[in-house]
Structure formats: structure tokens, C-alpha cells
Protein backbone atom coordinates (compact mmCIF):
# COMPACT_ATOMS: atom_id res chain seq x y z
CA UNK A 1 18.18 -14.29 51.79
CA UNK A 2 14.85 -14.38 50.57
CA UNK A 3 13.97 -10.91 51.71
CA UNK A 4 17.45 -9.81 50.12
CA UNK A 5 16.11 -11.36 46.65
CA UNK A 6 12.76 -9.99 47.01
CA UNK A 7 14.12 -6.31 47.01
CA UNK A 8 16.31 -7.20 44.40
CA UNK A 9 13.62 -7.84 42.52
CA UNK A 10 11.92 -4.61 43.30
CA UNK A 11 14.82 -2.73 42.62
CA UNK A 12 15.12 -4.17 38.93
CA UNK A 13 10.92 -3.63 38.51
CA UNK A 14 11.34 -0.07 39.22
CA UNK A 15 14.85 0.56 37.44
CA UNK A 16 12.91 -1.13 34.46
CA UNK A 17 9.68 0.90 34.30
CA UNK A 18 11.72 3.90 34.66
CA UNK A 19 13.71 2.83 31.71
CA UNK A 20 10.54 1.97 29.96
CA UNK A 21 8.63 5.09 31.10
CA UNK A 22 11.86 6.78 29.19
CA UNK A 23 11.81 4.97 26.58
CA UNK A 24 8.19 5.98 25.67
CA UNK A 25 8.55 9.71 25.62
CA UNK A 26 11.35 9.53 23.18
CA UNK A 27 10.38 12.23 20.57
CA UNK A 28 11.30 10.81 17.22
CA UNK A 29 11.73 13.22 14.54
CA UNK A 30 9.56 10.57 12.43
CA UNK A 31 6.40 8.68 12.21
CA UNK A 32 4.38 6.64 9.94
CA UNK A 33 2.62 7.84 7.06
CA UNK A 34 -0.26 6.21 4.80
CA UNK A 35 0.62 2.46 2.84
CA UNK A 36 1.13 2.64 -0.65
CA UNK A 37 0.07 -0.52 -2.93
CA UNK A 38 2.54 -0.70 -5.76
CA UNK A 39 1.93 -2.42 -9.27
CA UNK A 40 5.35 -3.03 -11.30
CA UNK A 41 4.21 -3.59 -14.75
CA UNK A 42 6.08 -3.90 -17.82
CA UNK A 43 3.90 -2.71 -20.82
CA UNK A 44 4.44 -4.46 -23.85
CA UNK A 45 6.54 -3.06 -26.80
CA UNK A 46 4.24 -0.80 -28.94
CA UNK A 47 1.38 -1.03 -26.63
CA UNK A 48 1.76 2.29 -24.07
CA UNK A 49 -1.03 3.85 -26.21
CA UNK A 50 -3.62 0.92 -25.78
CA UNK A 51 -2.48 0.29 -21.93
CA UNK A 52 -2.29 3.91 -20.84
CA UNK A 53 -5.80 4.30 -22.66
CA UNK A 54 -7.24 1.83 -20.15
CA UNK A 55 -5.55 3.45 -17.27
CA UNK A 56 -7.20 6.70 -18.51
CA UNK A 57 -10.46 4.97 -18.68
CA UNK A 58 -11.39 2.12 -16.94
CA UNK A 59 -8.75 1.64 -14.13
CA UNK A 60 -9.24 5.54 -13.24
CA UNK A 61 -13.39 5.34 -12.98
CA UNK A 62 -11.93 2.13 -10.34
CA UNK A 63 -9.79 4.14 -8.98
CA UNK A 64 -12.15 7.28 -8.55
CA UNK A 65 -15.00 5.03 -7.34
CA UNK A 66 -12.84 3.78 -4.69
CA UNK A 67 -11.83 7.39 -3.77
CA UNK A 68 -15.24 8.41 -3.88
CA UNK A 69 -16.49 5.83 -1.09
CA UNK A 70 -13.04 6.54 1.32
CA UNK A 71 -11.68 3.39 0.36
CA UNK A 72 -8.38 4.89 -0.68
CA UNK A 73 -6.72 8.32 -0.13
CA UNK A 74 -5.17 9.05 -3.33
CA UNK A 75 -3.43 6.89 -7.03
CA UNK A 76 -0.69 7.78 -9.08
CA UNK A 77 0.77 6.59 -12.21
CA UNK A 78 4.56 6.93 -12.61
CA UNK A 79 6.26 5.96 -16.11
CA UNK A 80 9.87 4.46 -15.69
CA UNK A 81 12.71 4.09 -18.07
CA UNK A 82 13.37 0.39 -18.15
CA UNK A 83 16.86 -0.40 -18.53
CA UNK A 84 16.50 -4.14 -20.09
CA UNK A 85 13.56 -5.59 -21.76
CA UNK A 86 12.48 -7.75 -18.44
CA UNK A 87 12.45 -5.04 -16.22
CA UNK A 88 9.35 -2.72 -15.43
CA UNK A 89 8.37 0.65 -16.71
CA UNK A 90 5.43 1.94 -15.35
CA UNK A 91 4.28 2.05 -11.75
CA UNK A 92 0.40 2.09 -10.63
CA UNK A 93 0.79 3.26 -6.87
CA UNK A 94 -2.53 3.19 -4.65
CA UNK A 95 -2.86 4.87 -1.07
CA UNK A 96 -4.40 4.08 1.73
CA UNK A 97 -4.25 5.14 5.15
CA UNK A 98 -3.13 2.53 6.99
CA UNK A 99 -3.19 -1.33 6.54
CA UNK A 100 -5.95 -1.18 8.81
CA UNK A 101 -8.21 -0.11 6.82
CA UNK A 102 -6.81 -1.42 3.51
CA UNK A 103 -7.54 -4.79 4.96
CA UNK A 104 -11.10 -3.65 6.10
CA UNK A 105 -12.23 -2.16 2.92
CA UNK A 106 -11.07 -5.30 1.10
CA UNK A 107 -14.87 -6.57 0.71
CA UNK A 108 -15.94 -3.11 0.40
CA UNK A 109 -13.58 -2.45 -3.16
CA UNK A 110 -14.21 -6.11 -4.49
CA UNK A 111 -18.81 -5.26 -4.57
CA UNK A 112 -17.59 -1.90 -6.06
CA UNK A 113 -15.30 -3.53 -8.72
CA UNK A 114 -18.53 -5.93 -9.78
CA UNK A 115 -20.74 -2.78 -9.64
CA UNK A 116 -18.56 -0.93 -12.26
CA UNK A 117 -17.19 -4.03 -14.59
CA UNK A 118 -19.62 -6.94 -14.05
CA UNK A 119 -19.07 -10.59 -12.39
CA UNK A 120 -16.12 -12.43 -11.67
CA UNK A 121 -16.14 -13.57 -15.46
CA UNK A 122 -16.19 -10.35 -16.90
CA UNK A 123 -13.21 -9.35 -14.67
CA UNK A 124 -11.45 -12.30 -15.92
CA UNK A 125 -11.45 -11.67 -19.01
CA UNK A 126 -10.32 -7.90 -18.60
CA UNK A 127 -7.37 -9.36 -16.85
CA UNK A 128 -6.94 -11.78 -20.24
CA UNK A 129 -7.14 -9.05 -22.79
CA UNK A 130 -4.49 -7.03 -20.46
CA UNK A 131 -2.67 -9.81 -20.45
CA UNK A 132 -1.60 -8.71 -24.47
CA UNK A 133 -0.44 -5.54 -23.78
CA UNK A 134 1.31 -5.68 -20.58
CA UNK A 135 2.59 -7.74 -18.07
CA UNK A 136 2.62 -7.77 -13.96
CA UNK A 137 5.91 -8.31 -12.47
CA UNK A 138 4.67 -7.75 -9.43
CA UNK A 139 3.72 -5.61 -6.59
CA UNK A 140 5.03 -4.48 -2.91
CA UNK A 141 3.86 -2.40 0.23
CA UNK A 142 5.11 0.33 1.26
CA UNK A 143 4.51 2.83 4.60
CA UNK A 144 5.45 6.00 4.02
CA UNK A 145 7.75 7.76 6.51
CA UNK A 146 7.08 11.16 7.29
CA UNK A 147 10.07 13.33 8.85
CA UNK A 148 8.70 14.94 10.96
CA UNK A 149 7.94 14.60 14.48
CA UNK A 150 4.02 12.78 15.43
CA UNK A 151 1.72 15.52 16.23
């Protein structure tokens, strides 16, 4: 019985790898893409000229520094209608390209934020004086899915 069991057991190992071994070559017409970092943000009522003036300035240079050093691929900024008052209308969309290296450049954008705007302090109180003209409802990650098959 025991030598019964024992190629038994083979018999499953191999069925399974071979299943496996199919598995893994399945082409999928699909694959991953960059990670997007998405800001929801509600600006305030008569204050798109002061926040978008910020975005043009100071969040951009950010933005551009970050692009500069290979910290992130690309940025965007998408204006939304917002169909009641609490709900968001603009978008601030960051990419990077993966989470890898999102993660990994974390310390690497934070130095490069105090080099361009000043200490922790300073960056507080940006945040503050934002905090008048618009407000963060939040933010989400997103992969990108490109359809198409892995090269």
C-alpha cells in the first residue's frame, strides 16, 4: 500500500507542475502599467484662481523637481464638474513607475521638498494657508492596466 500511495503521490506532483508549467505561459492580453497617486480636492467657492495659481507655481517647480531627479514619471491636473457642494472637483494625479520605487524614493522627494520650500515649519504652514482655499478629500492608488499583451 505504501508503494501504491507513494506513486500516487508522484502522479499528482507531476499532473500539478504540468498544470502549473501551463498556467505560467498563459499570454494575457494585459499587464501592469505605472501607479498613479491621486489627490481629490475640492477647491473652495471663488478660490480656483488663487489655488490653480499655486498649482501653476509652487506645486509644479515640486512636481518638476521630482521629475527632474527620476522620482516620478509624469503629473497631471484634471478639473471635474462637482455635482454637490461636498464632492471634489479637481484631481492632482502623480506617476510613478511602480510602487517599488514610489516607496524607495519616499526619503529621496521629502530632502527635495525641504530643498525647494524650507523646514518642516515652513511646509506646515503652506499646508495651513491651503487649507483656505481648498480642501483634501482624499487620495487613492491606482495601477494602470495596459491592454496589451507584456513584451
Amino acid at each position: 500500500m505504501t508503494r501504491r500511495s507513494a506513486a500516487l503521490a508522484v502522479i499528482v506532483l507531476f499532473v500539478g507542475l504540468a498544470g502549473f508549467t501551463t498556467y505560467a505561459q498563459v499570454a494575457r492580453p494585459y499587464h501592469d502599467g505605472s501607479v498613479w497617486s491621486i489627490a481629490f480636492i475640492r477647491v473652495k467657492a471663488g478660490m480656483d484662481s488663487a489655488y490653480l495659481n499655486y498649482l501653476a507655481s509652487d506645486w509644479k517647480r515640486e512636481q518638476e523637481a521630482m521629475k527632474a531627479e527620476g522620482i516620478i514619471l509624469s503629473y497631471k491636473v484634471i478639473a471635474t464638474e462637482a455635482h454637490t457642494p461636498a464632492e471634489f472637483n479637481l484631481m492632482l494625479m502623480t506617476e510613478y513607475k511602480n510602487l517599488a520605487a514610489m516607496e524607495a524614493n519616499a526619503e529621496k522627494a521629502e530632502a527635495l521638498g525641504q530643498k525647494l520650500f524650507g523646514n518642516d515649519q515652513k511646509m506646515m504652514q503652506g499646508y495651513k494657508d491651503r487649507l483656505e482655499i481648498r480642501e483634501v478629500l482624499g487620495d487613492r492608488l491606482g495601477r494602470e492596466v495596459i491592454l496589451e499583451p507584456r513584451k
